[in-house]
N, C-alpha and C. Protein backbone atom coordinates (compact mmCIF):
# COMPACT_ATOMS: atom_id res chain seq x y z
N UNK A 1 122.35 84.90 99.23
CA UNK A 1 121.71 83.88 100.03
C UNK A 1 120.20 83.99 99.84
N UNK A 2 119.59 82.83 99.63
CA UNK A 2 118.18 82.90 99.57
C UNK A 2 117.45 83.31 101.11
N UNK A 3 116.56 83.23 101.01
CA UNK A 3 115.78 83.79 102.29
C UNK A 3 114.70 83.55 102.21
N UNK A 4 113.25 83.16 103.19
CA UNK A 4 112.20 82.62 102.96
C UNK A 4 111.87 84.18 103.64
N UNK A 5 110.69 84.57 102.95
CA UNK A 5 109.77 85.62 103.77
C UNK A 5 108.78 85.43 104.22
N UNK A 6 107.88 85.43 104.97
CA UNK A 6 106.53 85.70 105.28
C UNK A 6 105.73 86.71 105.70
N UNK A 7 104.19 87.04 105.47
CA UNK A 7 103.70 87.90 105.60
C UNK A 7 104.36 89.24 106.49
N UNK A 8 104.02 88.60 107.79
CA UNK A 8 104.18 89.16 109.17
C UNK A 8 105.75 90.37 108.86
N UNK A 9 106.78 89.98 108.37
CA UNK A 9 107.56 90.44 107.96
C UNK A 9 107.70 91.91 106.81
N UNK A 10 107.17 91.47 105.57
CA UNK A 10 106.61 92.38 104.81
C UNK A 10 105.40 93.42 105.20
N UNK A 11 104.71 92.87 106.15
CA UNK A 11 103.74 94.01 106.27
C UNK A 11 104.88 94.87 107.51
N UNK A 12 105.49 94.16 108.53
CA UNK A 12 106.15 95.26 109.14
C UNK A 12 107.33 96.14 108.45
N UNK A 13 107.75 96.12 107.40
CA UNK A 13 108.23 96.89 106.60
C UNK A 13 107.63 97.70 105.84
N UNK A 14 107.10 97.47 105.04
CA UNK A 14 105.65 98.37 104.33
C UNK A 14 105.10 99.25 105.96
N UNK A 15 104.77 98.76 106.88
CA UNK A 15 103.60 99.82 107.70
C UNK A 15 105.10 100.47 108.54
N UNK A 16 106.22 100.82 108.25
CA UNK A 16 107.24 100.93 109.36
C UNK A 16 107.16 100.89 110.68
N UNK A 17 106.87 99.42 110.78
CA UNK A 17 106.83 98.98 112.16
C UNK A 17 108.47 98.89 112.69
N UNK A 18 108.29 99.11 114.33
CA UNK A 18 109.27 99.00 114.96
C UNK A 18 110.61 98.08 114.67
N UNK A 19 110.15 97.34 114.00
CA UNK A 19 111.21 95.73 113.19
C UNK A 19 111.82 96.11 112.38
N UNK A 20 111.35 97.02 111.34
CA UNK A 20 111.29 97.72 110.43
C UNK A 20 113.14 97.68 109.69
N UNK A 21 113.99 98.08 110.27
CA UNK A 21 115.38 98.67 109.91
C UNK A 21 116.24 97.64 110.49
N UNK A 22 115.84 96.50 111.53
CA UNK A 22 116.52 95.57 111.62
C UNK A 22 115.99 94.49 110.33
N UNK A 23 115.02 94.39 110.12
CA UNK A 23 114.45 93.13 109.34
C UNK A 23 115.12 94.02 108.01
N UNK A 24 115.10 95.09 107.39
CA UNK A 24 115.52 95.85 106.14
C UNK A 24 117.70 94.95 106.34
N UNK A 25 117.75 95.65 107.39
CA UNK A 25 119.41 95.05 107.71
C UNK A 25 119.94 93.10 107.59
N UNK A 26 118.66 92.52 107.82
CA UNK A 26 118.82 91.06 107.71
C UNK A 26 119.01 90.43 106.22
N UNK A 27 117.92 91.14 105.35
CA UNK A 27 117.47 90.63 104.44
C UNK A 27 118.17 91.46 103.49
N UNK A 28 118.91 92.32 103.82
CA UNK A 28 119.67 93.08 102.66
C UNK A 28 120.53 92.27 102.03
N UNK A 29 120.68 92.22 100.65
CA UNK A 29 121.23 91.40 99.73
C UNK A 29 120.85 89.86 99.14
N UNK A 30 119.75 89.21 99.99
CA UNK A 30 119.21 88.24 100.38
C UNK A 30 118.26 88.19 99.26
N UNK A 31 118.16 87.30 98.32
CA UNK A 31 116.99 87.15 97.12
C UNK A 31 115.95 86.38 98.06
N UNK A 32 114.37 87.18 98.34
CA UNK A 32 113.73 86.81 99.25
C UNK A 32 112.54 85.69 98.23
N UNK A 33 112.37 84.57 98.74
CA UNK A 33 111.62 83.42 98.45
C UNK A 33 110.29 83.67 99.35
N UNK A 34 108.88 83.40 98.66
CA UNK A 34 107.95 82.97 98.92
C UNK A 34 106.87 82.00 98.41
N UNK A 35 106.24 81.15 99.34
CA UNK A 35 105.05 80.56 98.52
C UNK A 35 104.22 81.19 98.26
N UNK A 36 103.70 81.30 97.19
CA UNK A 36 102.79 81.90 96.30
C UNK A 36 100.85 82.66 97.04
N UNK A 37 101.27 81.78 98.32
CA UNK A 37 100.01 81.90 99.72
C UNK A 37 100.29 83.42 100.38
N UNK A 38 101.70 83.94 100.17
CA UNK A 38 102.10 85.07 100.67
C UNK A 38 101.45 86.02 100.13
N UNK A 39 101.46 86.06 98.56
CA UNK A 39 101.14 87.23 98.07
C UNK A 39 99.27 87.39 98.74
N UNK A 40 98.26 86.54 99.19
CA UNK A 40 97.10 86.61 98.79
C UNK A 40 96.76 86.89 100.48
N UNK A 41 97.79 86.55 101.05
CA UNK A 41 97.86 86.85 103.05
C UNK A 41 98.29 88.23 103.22
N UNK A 42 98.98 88.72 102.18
CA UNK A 42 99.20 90.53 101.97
C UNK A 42 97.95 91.18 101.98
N UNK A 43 96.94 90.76 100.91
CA UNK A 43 96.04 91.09 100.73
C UNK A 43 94.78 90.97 101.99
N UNK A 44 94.70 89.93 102.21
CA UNK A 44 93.82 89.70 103.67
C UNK A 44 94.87 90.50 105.27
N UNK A 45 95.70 91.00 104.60
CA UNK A 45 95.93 91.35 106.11
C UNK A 45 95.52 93.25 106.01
N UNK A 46 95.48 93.11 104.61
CA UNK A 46 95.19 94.63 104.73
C UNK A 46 93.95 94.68 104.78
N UNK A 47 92.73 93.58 104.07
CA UNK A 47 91.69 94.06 104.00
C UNK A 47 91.23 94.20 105.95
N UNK A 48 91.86 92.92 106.89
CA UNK A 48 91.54 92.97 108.18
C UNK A 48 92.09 94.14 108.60
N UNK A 49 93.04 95.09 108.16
CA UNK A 49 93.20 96.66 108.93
C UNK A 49 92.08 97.51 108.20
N UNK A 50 91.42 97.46 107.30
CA UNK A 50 90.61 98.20 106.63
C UNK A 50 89.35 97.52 107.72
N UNK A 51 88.84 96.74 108.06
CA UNK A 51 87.94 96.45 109.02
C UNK A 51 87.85 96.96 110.16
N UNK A 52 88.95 96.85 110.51
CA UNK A 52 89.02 97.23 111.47
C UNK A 52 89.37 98.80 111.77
N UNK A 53 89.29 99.21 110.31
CA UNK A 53 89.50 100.55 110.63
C UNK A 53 90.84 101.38 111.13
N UNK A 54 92.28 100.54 111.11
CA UNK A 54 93.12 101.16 111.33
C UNK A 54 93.83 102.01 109.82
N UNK A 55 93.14 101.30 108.85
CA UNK A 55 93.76 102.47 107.62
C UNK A 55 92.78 102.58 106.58
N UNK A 56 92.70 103.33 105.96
CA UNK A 56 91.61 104.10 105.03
C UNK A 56 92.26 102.95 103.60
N UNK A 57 91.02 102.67 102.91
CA UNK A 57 91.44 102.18 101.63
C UNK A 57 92.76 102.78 100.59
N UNK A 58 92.80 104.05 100.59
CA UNK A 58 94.30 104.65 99.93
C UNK A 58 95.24 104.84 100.38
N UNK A 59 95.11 104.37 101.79
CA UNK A 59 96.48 104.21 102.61
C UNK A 59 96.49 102.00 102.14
N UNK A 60 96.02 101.79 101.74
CA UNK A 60 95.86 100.19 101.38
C UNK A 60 96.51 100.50 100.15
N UNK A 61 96.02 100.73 99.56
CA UNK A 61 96.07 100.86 97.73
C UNK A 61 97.92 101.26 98.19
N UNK A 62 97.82 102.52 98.60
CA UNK A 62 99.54 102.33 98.31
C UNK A 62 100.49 102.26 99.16
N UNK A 63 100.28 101.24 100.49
CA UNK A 63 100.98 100.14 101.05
C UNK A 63 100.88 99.12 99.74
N UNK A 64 99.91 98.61 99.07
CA UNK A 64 99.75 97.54 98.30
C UNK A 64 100.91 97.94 97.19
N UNK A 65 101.15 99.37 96.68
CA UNK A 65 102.09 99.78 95.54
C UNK A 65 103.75 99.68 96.13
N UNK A 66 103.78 99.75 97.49
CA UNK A 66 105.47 99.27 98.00
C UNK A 66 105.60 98.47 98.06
N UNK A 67 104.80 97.26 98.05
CA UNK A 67 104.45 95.64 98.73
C UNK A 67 104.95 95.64 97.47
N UNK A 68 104.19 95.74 96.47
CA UNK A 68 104.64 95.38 94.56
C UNK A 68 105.91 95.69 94.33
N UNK A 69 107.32 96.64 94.91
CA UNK A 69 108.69 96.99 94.12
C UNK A 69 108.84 96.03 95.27
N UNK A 70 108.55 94.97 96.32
CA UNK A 70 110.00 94.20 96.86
C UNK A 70 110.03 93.10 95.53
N UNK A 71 111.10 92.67 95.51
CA UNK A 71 111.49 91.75 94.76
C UNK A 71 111.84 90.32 95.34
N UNK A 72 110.44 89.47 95.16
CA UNK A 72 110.06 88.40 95.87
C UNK A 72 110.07 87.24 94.99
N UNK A 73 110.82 86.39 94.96
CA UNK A 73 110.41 85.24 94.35
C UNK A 73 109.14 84.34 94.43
N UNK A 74 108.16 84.27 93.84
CA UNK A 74 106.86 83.20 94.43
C UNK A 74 107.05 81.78 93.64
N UNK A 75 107.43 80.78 94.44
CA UNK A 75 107.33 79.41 94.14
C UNK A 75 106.33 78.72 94.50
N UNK A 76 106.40 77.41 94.40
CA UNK A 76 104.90 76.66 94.18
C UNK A 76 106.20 75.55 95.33
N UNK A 77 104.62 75.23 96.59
CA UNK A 77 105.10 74.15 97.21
C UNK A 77 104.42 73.23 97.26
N UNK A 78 104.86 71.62 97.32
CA UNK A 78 104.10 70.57 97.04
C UNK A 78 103.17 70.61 98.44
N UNK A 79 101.39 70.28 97.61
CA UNK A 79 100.63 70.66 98.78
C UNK A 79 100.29 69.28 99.99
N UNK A 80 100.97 68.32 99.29
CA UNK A 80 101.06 67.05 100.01
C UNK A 80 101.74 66.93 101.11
N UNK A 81 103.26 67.67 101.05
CA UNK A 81 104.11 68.06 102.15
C UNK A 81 103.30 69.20 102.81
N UNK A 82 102.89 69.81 102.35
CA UNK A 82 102.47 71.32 103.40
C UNK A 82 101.53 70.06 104.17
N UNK A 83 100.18 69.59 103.66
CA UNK A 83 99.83 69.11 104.70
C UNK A 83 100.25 68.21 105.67
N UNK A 84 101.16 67.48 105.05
CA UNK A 84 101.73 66.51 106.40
C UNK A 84 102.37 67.22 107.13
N UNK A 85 102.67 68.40 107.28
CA UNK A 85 103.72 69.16 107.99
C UNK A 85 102.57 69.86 109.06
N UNK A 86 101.29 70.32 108.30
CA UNK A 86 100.34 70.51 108.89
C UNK A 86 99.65 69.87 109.57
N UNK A 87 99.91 68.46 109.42
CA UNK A 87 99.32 67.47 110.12
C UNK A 87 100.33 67.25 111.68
N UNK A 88 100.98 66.97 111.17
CA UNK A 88 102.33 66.70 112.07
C UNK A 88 102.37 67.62 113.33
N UNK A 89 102.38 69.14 113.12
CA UNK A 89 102.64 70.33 113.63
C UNK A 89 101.22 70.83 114.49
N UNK A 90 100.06 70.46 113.70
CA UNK A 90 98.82 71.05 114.31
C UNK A 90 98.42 72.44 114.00
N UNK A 91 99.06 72.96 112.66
CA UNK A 91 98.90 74.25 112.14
C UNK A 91 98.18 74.40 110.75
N UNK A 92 97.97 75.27 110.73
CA UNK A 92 97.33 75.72 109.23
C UNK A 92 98.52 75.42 108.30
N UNK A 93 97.56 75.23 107.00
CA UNK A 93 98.26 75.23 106.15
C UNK A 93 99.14 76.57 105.48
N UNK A 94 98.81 77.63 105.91
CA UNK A 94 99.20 78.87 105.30
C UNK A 94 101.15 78.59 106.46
N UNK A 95 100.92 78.39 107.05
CA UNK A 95 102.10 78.02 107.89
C UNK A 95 102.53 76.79 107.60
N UNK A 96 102.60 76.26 106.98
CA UNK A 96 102.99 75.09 106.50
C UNK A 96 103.82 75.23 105.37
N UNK A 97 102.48 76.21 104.07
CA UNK A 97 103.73 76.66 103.15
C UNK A 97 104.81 77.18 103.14
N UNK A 98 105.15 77.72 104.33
CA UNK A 98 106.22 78.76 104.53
C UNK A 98 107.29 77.51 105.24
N UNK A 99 107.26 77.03 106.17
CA UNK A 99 108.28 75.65 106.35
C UNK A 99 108.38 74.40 105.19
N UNK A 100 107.42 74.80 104.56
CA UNK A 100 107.80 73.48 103.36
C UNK A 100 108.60 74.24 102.46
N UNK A 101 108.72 75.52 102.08
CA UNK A 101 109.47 76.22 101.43
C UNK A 101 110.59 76.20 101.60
N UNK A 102 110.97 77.03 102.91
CA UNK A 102 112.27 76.59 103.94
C UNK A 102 113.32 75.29 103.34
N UNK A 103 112.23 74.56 103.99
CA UNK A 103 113.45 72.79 103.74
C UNK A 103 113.36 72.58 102.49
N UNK A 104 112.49 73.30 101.30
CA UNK A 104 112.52 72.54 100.21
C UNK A 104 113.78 73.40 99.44
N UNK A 105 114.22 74.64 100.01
CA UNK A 105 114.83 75.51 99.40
C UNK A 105 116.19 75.83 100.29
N UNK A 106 115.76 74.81 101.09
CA UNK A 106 117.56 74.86 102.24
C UNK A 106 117.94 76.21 102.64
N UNK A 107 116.63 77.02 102.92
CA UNK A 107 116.84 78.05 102.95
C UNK A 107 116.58 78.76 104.90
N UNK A 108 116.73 79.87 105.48
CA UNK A 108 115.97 79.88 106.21
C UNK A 108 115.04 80.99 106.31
N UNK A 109 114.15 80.81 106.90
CA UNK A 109 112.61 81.41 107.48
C UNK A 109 112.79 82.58 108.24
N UNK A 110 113.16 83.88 107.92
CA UNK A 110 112.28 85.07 108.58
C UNK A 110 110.91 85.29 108.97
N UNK A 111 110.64 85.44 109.98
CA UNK A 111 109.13 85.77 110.69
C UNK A 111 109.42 86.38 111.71
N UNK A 112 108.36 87.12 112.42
CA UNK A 112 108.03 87.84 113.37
C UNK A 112 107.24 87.04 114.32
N UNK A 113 106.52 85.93 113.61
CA UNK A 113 105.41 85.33 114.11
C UNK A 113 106.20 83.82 114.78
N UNK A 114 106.12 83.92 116.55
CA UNK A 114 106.62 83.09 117.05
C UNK A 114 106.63 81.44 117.27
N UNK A 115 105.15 81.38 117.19
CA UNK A 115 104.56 80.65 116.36
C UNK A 115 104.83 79.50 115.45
N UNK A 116 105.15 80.81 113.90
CA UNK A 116 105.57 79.79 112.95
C UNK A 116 107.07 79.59 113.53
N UNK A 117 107.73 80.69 113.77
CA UNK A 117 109.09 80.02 113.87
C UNK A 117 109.24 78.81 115.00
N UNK A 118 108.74 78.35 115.86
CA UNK A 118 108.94 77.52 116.73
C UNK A 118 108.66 76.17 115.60
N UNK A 119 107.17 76.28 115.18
CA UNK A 119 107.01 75.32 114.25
C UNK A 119 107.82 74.88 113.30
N UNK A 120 108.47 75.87 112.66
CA UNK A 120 109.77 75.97 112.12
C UNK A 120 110.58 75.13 112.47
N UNK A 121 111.25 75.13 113.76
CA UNK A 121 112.49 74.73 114.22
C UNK A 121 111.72 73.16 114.30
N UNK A 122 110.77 72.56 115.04
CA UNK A 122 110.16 71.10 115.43
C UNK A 122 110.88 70.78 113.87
N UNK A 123 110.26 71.30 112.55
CA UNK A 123 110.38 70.72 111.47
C UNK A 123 112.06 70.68 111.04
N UNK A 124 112.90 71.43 111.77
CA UNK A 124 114.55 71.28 111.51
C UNK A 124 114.64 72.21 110.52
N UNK A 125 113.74 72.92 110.36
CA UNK A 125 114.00 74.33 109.38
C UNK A 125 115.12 75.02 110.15
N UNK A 126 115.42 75.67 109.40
CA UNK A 126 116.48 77.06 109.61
C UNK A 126 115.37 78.57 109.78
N UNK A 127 115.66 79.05 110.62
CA UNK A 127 114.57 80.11 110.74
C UNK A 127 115.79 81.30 111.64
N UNK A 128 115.69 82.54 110.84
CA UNK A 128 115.77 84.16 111.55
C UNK A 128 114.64 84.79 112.22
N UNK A 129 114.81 84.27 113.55
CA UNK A 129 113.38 85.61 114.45
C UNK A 129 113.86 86.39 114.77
N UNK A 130 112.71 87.54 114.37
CA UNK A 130 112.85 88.70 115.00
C UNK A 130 112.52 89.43 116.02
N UNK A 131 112.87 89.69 117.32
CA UNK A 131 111.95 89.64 118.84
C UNK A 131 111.33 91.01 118.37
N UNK A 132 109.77 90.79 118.37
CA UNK A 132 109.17 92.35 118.70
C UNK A 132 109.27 92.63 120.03
């Protein structure tokens, strides 16, 4: 079964957050799909813990080297739909790619982030939340 991922998800696996072994149990066997916005929101979410000082750059560097063995599909979503979805919804576009993915891939949406998944559902996506 395909599966949409987003950030929020992958970083709580990589940092073994509390989600950690249920979200590992969801997505097991699951070829995980992302828009291509994921890989570069990995990156900004670590540089914002490096700001903030919750992890030292080589604790980055190799969170960044486990982030690299998941095996993620990155597709390209039409950016015409992300924005009308963005328009529609009242959200960023980085949340947009991730529900235009969804319906474009009949797939559904793992997140942590309540947020997108609500946005999610308005759009008739299929979405797995995970309650922190």
């Amino acid at each position: 079964m395909d599966m949409i991922v987003d950030t929020s998800v992958i970083i709580a696996v990589i940092a073994n957050e509390a989600e950690k072994e249920a979200l590992v149990e969801l997505t097991t066997g699951a070829d995980l799909i992302a828009p291509h916005s994921v890989h570069w929101e990995i990156g900004n979410a670590f540089s914002a813990m490096l700001r903030r000082e919750r992890i030292k750059v080589e604790q980055a560097i190799q969170a960044i080297k486990l982030y690299q063995q998941i095996p993620i599909r990155f597709v390209d979503v039409e950016l015409e739909e992300a924005i009308k979805i963005a328009d529609t919804l009242g959200i960023y576009a980085y949340d947009a790619y991730l529900i235009r993915c969804a319906l474009k891939y009949k797939s559904p949406l793992i997140s942590l982030d309540r947020n997108l998944v609500e946005a999610a559902r308005e759009m008739k996506a299929k979405v797995i939340e995970v309650v922190k």
